[in-house]
N, C-alpha and C. Protein backbone atom coordinates (compact mmCIF):
# COMPACT_ATOMS: atom_id res chain seq x y z
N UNK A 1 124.53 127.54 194.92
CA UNK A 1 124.01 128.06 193.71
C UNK A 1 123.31 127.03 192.85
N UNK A 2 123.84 125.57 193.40
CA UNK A 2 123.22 124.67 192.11
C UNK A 2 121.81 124.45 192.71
N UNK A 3 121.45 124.38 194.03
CA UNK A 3 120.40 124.18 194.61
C UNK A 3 119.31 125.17 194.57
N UNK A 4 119.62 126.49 194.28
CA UNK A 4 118.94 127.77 193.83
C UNK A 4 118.39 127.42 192.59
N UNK A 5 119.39 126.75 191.66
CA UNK A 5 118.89 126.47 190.48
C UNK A 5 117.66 125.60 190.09
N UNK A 6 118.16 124.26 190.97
CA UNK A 6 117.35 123.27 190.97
C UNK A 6 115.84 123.82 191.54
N UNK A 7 115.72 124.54 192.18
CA UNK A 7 114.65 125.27 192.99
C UNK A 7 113.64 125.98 191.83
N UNK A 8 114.39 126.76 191.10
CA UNK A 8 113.73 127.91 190.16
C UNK A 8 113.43 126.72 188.84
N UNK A 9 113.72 125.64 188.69
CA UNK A 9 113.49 124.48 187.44
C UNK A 9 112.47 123.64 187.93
N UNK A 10 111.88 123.29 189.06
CA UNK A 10 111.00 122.61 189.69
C UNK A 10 109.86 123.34 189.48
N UNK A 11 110.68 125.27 190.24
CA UNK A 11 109.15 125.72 189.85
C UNK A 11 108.54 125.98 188.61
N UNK A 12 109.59 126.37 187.85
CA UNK A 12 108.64 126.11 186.22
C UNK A 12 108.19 125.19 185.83
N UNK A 13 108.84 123.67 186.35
CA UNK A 13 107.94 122.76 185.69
C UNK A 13 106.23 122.97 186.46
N UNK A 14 106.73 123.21 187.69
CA UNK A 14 105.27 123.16 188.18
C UNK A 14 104.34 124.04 187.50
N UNK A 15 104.75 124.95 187.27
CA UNK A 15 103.94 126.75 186.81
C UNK A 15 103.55 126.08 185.31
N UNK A 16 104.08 125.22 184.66
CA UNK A 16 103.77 125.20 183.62
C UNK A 16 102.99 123.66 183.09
N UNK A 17 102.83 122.78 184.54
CA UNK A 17 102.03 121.78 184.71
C UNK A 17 100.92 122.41 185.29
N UNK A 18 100.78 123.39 186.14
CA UNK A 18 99.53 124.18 186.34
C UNK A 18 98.59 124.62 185.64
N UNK A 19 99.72 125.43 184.53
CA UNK A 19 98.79 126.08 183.27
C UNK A 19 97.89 125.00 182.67
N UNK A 20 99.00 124.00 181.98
CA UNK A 20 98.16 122.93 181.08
C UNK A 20 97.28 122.52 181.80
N UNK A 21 97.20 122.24 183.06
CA UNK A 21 95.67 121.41 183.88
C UNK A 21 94.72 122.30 183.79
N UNK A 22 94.68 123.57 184.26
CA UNK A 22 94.10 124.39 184.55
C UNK A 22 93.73 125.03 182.84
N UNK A 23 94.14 124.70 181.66
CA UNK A 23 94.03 124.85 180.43
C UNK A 23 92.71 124.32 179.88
N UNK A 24 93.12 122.53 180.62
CA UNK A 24 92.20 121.24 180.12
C UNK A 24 90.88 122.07 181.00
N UNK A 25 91.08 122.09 182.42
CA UNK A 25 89.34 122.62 182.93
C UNK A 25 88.74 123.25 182.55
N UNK A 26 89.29 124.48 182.23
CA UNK A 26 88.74 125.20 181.49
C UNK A 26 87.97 124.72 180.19
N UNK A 27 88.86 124.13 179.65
CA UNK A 27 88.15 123.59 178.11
C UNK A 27 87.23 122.50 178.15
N UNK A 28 87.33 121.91 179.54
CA UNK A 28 86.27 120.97 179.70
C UNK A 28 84.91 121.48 180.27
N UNK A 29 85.57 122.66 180.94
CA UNK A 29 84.13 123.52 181.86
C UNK A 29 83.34 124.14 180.66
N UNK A 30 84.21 124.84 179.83
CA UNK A 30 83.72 126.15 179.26
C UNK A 30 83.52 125.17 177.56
N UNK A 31 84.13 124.48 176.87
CA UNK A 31 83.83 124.04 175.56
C UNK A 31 83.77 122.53 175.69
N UNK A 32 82.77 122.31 176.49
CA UNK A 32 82.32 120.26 176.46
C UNK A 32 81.94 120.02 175.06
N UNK A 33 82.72 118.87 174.65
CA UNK A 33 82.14 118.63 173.71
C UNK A 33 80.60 117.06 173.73
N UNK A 34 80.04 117.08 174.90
CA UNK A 34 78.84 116.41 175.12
C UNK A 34 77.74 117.36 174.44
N UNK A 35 77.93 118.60 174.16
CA UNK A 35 76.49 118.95 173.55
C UNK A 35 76.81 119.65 171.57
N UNK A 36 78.25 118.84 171.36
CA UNK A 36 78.23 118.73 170.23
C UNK A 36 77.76 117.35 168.97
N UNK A 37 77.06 115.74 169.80
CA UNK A 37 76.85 114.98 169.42
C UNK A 37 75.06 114.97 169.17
N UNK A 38 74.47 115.92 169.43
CA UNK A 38 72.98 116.08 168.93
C UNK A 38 73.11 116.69 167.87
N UNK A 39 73.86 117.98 167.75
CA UNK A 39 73.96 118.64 166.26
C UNK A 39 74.27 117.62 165.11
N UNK A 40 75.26 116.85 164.89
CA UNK A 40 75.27 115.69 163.55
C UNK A 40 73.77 115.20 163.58
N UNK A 41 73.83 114.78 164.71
CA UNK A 41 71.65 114.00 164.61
C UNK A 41 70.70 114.73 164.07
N UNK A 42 70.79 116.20 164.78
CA UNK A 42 70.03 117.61 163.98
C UNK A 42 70.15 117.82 162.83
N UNK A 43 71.20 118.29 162.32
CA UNK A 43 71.76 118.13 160.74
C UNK A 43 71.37 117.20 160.08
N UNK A 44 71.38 115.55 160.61
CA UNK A 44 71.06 114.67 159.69
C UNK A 44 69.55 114.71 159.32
N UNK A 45 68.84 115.31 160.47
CA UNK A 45 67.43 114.61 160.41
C UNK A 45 67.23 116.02 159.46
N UNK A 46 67.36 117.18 159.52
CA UNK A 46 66.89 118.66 159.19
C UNK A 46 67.41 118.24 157.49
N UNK A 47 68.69 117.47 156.69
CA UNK A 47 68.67 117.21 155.73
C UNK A 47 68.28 116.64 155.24
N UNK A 48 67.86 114.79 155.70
CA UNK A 48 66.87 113.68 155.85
C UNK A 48 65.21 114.69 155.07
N UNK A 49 64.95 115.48 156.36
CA UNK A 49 63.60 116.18 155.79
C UNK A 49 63.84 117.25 154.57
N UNK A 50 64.99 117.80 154.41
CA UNK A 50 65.03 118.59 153.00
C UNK A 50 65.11 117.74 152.27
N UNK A 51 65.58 116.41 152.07
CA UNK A 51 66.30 116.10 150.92
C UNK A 51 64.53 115.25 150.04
N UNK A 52 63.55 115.29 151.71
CA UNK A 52 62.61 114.05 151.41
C UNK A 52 61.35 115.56 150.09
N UNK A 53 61.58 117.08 151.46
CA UNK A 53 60.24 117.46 150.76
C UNK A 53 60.72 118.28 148.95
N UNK A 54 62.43 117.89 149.14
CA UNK A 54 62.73 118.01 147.56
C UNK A 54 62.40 117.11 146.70
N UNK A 55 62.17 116.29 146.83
CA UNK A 55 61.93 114.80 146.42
C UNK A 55 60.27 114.78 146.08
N UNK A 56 59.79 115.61 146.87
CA UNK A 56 58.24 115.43 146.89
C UNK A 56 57.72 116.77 146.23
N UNK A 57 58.10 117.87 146.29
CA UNK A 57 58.39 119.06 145.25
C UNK A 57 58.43 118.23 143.86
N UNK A 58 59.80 118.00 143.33
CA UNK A 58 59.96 117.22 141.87
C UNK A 58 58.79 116.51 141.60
N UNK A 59 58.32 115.29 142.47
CA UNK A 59 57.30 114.51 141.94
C UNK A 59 56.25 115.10 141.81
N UNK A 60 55.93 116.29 142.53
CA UNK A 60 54.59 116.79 142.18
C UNK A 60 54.43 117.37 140.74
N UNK A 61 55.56 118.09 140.48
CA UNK A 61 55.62 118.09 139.08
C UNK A 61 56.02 117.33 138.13
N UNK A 62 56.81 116.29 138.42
CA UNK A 62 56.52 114.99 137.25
C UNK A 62 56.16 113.90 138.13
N UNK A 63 55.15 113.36 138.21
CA UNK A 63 54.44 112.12 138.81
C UNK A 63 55.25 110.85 138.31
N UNK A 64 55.31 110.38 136.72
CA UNK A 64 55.99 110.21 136.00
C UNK A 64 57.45 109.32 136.32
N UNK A 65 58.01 109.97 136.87
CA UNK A 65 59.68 110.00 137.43
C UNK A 65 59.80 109.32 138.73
N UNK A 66 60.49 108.08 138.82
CA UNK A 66 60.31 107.63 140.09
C UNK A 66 61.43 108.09 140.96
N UNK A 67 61.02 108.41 142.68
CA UNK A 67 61.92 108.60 143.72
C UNK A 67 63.22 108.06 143.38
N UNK A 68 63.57 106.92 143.26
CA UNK A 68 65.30 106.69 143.51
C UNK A 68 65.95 107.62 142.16
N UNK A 69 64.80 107.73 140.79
CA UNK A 69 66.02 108.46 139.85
C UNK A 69 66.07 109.73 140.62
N UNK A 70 64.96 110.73 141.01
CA UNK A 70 65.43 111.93 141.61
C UNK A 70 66.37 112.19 142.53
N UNK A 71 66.11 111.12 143.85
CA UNK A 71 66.78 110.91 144.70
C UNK A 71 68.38 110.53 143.93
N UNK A 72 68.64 110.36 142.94
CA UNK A 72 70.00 109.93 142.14
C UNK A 72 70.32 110.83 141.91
N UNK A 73 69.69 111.88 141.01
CA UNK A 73 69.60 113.03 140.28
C UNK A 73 70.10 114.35 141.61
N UNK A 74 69.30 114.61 142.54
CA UNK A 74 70.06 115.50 143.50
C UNK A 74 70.81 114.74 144.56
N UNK A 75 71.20 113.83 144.07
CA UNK A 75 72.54 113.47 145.04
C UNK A 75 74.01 113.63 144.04
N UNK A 76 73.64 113.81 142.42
CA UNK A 76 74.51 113.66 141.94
C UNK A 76 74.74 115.65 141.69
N UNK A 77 73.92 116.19 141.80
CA UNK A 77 74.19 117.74 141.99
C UNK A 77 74.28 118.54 143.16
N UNK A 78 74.25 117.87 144.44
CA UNK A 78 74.06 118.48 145.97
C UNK A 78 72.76 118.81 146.12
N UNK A 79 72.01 118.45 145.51
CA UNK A 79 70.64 118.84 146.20
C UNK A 79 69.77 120.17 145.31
N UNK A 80 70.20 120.50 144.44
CA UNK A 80 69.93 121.43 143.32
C UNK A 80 68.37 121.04 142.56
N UNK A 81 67.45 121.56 142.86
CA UNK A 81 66.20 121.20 142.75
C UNK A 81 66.30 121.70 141.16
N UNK A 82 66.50 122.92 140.83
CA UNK A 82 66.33 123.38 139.97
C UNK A 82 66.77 122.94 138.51
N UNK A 83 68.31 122.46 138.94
CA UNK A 83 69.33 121.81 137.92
C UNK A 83 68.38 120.10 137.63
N UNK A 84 68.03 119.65 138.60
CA UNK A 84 67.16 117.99 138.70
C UNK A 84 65.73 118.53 137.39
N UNK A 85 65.22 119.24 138.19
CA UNK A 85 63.73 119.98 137.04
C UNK A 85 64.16 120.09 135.95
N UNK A 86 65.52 120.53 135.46
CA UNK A 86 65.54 121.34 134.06
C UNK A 86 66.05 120.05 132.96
N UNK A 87 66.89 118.56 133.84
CA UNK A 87 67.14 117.22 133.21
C UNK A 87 66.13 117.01 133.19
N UNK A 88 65.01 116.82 133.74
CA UNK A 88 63.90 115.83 133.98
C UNK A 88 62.87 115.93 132.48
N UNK A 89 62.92 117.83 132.10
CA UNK A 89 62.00 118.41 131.20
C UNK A 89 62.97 118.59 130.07
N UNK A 90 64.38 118.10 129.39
CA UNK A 90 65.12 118.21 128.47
C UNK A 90 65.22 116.51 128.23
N UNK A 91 64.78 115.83 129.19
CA UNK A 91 64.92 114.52 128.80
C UNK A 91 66.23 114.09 128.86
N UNK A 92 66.96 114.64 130.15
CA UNK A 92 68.24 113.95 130.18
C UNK A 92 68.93 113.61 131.54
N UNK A 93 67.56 113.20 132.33
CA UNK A 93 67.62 112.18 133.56
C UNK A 93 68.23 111.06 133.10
N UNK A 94 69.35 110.74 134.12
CA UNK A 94 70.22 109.25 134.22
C UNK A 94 69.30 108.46 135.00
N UNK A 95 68.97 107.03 134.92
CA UNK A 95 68.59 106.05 135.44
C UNK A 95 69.63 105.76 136.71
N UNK A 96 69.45 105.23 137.74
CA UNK A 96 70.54 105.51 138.39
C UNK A 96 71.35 104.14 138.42
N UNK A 97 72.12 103.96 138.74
CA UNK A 97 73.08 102.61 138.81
C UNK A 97 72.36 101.53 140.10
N UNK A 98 72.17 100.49 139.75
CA UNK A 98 71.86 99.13 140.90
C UNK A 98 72.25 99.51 141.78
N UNK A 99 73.76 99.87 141.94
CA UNK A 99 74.19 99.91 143.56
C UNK A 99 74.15 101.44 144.27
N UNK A 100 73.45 102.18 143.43
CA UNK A 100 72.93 103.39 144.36
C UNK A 100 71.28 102.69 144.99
N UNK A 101 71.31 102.83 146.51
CA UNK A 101 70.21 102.24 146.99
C UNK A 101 69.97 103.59 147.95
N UNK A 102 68.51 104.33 147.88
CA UNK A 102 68.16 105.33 148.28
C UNK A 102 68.18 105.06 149.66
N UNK A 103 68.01 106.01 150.88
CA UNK A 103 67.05 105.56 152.48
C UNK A 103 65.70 105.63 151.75
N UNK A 104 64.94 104.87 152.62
CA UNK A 104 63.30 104.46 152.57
C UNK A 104 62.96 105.86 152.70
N UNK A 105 61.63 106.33 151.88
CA UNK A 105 60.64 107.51 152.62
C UNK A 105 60.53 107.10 153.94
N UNK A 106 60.34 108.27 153.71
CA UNK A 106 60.22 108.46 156.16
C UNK A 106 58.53 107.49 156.78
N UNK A 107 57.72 107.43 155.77
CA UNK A 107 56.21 107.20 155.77
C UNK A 107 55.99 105.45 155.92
N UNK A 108 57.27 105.50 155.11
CA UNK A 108 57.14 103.95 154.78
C UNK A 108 57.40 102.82 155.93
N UNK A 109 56.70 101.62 156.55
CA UNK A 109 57.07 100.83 157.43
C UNK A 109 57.88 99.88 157.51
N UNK A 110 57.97 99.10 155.98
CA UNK A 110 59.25 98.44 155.63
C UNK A 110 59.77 99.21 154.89
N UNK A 111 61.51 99.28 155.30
CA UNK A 111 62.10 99.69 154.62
C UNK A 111 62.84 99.00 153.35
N UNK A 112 63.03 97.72 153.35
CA UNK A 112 63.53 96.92 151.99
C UNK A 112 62.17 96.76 151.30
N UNK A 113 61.16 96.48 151.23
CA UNK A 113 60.57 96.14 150.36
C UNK A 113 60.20 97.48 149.34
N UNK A 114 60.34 98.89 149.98
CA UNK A 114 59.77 99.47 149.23
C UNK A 114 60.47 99.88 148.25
N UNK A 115 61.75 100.29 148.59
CA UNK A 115 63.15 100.90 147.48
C UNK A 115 62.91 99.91 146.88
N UNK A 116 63.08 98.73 146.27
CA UNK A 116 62.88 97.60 145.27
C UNK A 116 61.58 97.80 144.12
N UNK A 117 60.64 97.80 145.23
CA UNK A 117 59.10 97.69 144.16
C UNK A 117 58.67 99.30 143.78
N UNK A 118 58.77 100.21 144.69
CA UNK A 118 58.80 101.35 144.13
C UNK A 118 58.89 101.77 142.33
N UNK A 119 59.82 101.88 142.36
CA UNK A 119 59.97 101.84 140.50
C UNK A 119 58.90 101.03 139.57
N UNK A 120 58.58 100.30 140.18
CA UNK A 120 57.73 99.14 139.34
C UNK A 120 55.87 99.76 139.04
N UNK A 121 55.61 100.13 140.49
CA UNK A 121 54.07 100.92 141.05
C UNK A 121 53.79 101.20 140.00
N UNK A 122 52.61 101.57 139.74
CA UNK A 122 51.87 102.75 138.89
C UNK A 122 51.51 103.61 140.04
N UNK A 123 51.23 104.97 139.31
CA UNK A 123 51.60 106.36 140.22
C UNK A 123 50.56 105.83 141.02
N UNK A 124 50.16 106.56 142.23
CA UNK A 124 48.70 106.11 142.89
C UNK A 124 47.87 107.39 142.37
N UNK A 125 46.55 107.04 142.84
CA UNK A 125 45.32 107.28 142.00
C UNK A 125 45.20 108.47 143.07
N UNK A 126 44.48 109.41 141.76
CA UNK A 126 43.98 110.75 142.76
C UNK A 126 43.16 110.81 143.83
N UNK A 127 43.49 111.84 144.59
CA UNK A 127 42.88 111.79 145.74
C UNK A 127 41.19 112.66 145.66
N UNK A 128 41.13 113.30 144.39
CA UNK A 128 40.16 113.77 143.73
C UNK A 128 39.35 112.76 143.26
N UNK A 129 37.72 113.35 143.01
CA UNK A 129 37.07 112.08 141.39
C UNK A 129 37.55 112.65 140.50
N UNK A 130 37.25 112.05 139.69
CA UNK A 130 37.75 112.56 138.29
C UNK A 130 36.48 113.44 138.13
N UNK A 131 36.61 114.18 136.80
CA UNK A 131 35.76 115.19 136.58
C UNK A 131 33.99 114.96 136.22
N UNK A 132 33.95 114.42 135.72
CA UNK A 132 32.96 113.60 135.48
C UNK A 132 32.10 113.46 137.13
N UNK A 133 32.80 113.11 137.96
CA UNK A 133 32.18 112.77 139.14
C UNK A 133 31.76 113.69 139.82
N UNK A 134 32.92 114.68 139.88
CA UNK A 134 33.14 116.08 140.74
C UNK A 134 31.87 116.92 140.49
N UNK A 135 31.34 116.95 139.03
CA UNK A 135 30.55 118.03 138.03
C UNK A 135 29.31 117.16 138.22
N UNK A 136 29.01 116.46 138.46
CA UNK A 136 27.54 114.78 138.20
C UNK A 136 27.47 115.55 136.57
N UNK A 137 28.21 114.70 135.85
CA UNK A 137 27.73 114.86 134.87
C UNK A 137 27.82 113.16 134.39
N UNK A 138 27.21 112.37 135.13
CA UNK A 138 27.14 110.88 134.60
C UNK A 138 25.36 110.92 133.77
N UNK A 139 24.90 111.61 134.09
CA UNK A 139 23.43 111.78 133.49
C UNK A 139 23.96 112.66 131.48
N UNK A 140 24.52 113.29 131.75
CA UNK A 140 24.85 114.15 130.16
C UNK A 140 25.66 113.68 129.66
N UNK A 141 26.77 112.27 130.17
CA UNK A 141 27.41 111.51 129.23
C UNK A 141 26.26 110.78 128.01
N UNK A 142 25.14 110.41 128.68
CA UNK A 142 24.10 109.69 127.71
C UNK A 142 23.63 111.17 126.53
N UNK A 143 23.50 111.90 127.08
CA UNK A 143 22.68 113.19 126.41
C UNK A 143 23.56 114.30 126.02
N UNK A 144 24.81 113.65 125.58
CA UNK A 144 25.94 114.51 125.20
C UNK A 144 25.58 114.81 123.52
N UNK A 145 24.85 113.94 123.26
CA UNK A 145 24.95 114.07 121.45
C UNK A 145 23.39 115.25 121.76
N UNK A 146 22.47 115.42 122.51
CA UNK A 146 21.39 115.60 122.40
C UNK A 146 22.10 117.32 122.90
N UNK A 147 23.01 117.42 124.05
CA UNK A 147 23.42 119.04 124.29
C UNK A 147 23.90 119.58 123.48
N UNK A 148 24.47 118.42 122.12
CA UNK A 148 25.04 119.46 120.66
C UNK A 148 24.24 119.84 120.23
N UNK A 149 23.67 119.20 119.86
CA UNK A 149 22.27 119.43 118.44
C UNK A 149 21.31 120.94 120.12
N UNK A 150 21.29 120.88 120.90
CA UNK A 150 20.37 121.95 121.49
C UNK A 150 20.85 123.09 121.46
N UNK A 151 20.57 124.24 121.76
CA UNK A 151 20.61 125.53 121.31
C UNK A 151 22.47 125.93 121.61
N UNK A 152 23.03 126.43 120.81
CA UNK A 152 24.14 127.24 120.75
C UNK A 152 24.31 128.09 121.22
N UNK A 153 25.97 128.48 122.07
CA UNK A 153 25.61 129.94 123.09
C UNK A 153 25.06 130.70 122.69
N UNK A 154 24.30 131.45 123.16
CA UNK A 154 23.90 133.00 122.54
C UNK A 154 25.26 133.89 122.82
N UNK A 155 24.83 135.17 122.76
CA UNK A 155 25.80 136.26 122.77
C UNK A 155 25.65 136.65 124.40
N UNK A 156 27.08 137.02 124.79
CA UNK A 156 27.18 137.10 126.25
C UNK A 156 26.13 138.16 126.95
N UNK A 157 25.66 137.63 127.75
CA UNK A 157 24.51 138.16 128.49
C UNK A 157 24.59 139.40 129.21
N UNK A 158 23.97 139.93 130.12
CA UNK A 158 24.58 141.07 130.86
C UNK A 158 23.47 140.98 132.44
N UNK A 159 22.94 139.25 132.42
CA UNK A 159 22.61 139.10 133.31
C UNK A 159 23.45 138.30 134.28
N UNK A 160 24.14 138.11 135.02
CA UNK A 160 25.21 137.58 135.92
C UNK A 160 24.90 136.35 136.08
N UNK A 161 23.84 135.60 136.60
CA UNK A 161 23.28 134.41 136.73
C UNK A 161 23.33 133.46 135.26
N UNK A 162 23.04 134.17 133.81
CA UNK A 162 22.70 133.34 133.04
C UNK A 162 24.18 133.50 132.38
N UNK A 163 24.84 134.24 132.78
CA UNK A 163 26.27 134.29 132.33
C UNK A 163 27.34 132.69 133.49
N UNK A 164 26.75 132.69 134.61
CA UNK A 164 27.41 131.54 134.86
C UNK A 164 27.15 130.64 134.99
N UNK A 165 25.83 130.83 134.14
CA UNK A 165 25.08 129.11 133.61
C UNK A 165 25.84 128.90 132.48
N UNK A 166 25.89 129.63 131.81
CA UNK A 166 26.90 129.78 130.09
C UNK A 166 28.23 129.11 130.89
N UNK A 167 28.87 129.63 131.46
CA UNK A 167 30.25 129.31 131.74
C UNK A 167 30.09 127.21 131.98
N UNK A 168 28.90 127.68 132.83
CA UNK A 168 29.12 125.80 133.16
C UNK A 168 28.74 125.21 132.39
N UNK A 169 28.18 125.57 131.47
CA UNK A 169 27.31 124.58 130.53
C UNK A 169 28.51 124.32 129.79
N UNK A 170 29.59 125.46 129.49
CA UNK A 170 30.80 125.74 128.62
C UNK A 170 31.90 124.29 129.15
N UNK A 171 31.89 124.87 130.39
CA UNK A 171 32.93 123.78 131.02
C UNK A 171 32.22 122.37 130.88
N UNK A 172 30.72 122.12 131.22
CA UNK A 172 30.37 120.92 131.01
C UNK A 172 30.81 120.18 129.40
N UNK A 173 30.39 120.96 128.68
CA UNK A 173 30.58 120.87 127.42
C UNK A 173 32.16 120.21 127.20
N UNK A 174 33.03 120.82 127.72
CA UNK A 174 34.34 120.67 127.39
C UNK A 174 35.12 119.22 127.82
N UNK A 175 34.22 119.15 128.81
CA UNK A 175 34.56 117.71 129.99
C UNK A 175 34.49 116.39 129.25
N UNK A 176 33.03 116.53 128.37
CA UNK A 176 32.66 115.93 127.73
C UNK A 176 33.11 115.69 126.28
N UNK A 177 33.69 116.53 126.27
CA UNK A 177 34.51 116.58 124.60
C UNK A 177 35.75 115.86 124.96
N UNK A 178 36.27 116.48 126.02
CA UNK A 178 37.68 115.62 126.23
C UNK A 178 37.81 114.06 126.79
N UNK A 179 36.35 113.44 127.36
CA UNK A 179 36.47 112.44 127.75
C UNK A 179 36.03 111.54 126.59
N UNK A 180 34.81 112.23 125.28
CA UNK A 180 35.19 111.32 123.97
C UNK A 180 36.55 111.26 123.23
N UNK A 181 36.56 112.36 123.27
CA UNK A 181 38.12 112.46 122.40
C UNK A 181 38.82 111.16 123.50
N UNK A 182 39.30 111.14 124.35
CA UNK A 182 40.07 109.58 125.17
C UNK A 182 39.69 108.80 124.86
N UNK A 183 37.97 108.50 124.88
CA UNK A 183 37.71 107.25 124.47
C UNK A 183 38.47 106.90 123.10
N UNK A 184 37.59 107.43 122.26
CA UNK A 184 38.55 107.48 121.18
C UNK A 184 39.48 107.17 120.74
N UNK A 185 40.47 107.58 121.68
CA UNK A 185 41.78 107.52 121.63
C UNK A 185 42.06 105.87 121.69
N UNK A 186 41.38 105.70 122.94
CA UNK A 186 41.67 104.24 123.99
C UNK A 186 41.09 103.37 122.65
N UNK A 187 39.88 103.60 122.38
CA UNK A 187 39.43 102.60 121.30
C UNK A 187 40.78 102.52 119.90
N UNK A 188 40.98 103.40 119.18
CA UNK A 188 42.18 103.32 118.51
C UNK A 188 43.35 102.28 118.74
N UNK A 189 43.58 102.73 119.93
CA UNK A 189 44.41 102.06 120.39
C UNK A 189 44.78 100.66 120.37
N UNK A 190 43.51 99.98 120.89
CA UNK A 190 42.98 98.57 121.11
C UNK A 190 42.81 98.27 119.44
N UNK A 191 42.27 99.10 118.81
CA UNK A 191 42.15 98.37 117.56
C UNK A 191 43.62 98.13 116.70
N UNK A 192 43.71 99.48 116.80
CA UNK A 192 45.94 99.29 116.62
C UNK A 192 46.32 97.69 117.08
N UNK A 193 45.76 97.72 118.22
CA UNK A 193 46.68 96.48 119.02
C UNK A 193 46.26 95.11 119.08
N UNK A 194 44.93 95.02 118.49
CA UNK A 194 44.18 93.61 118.63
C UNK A 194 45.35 92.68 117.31
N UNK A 195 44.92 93.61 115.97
CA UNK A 195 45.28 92.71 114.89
C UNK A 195 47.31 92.06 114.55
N UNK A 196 47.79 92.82 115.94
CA UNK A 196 48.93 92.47 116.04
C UNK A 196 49.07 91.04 116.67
């Protein structure tokens, strides 16, 4: 009887060293985890590119605001574009701390030099002319005093053509008002600032 016993205890260990092997194959056949180490890489890069064209969203609307504060700004809210926009236009963006150091834009070839000097840049220059150029109105900057004193709109036309001569002459007009008014400004300025 003890040998019956010993018999029926062998075989459970076996039956139940079977299962567990035959447990592991399975879980090695059917759930490998070899095609779970691209997804973190996927994820990183798929957030890498959200986190860059949020970053580039914000700046388009404040030029102004440099990358590492935004990049500060939605790291300190999860990524909340909206909550970053609404500090930026209440005026209550944090500067970010020294030892927050952003990743480089993706564009960029060195990566230390740019997080450093970044902040420092002036924005870069449009990829447009300025208006003045766009319109050729470098000939009616001289003859800007001479298009006041010449005839005043008339009353809107009901010929289509001389109605969007009016319009441009309107917009020319305006280009030109706003680029004395700057001068202006700029001259002020300098005079403000010489006698200091």
């Amino acid at each position: 009887m003890t040998q019956k016993m010993a018999d029926e205890q062998v075989s459970l260990t076996s039956l139940i060293l079977i299962i567990v092997l035959g447990g592991l194959i399975i879980r090695y056949l059917f759930f490998s985890p070899s095609t779970q180490p691209p997804r973190p890489v996927r994820d990183a890069q798929s957030a890498s590119r959200a986190r860059e064209a949020a970053v580039e969203r914000i700046q388009q609307m404040f030029p102004q605001v440099d990358r590492r504060t935004i990049l500060w700004d939605l790291h300190r809210n999860g990524g909340n574009i909206a909550a970053t926009t609404e500090r930026i236009l209440s005026g209550r963006i944090e500067t970010p701390p020294v030892t927050f150091q952003p990743p480089p834009p993706p564009t960029s070839p060195s990566p230390s030099g740019t997080t450093q000097t970044q902040p420092f840049k002036a924005p870069p220059k449009p990829a447009e002319p300025d208006l003045i150029t766009r319109y050729n109105l470098q000939d009616k900057i001289s003859a800007s005093s001479e298009a006041e004193r010449a005839a005043k709109a008339k009353a809107w036309s009901s010929n289509r053509d001389e109605r969007q001569a009016a319009l441009q002459r309107r917009r020319d007009e305006m280009i030109l008002a706003a680029r004395k008014k700057m001068e202006a400004k700029i001259a002020a300025e300098k005079a403000a600032g010489n006698p200091q």
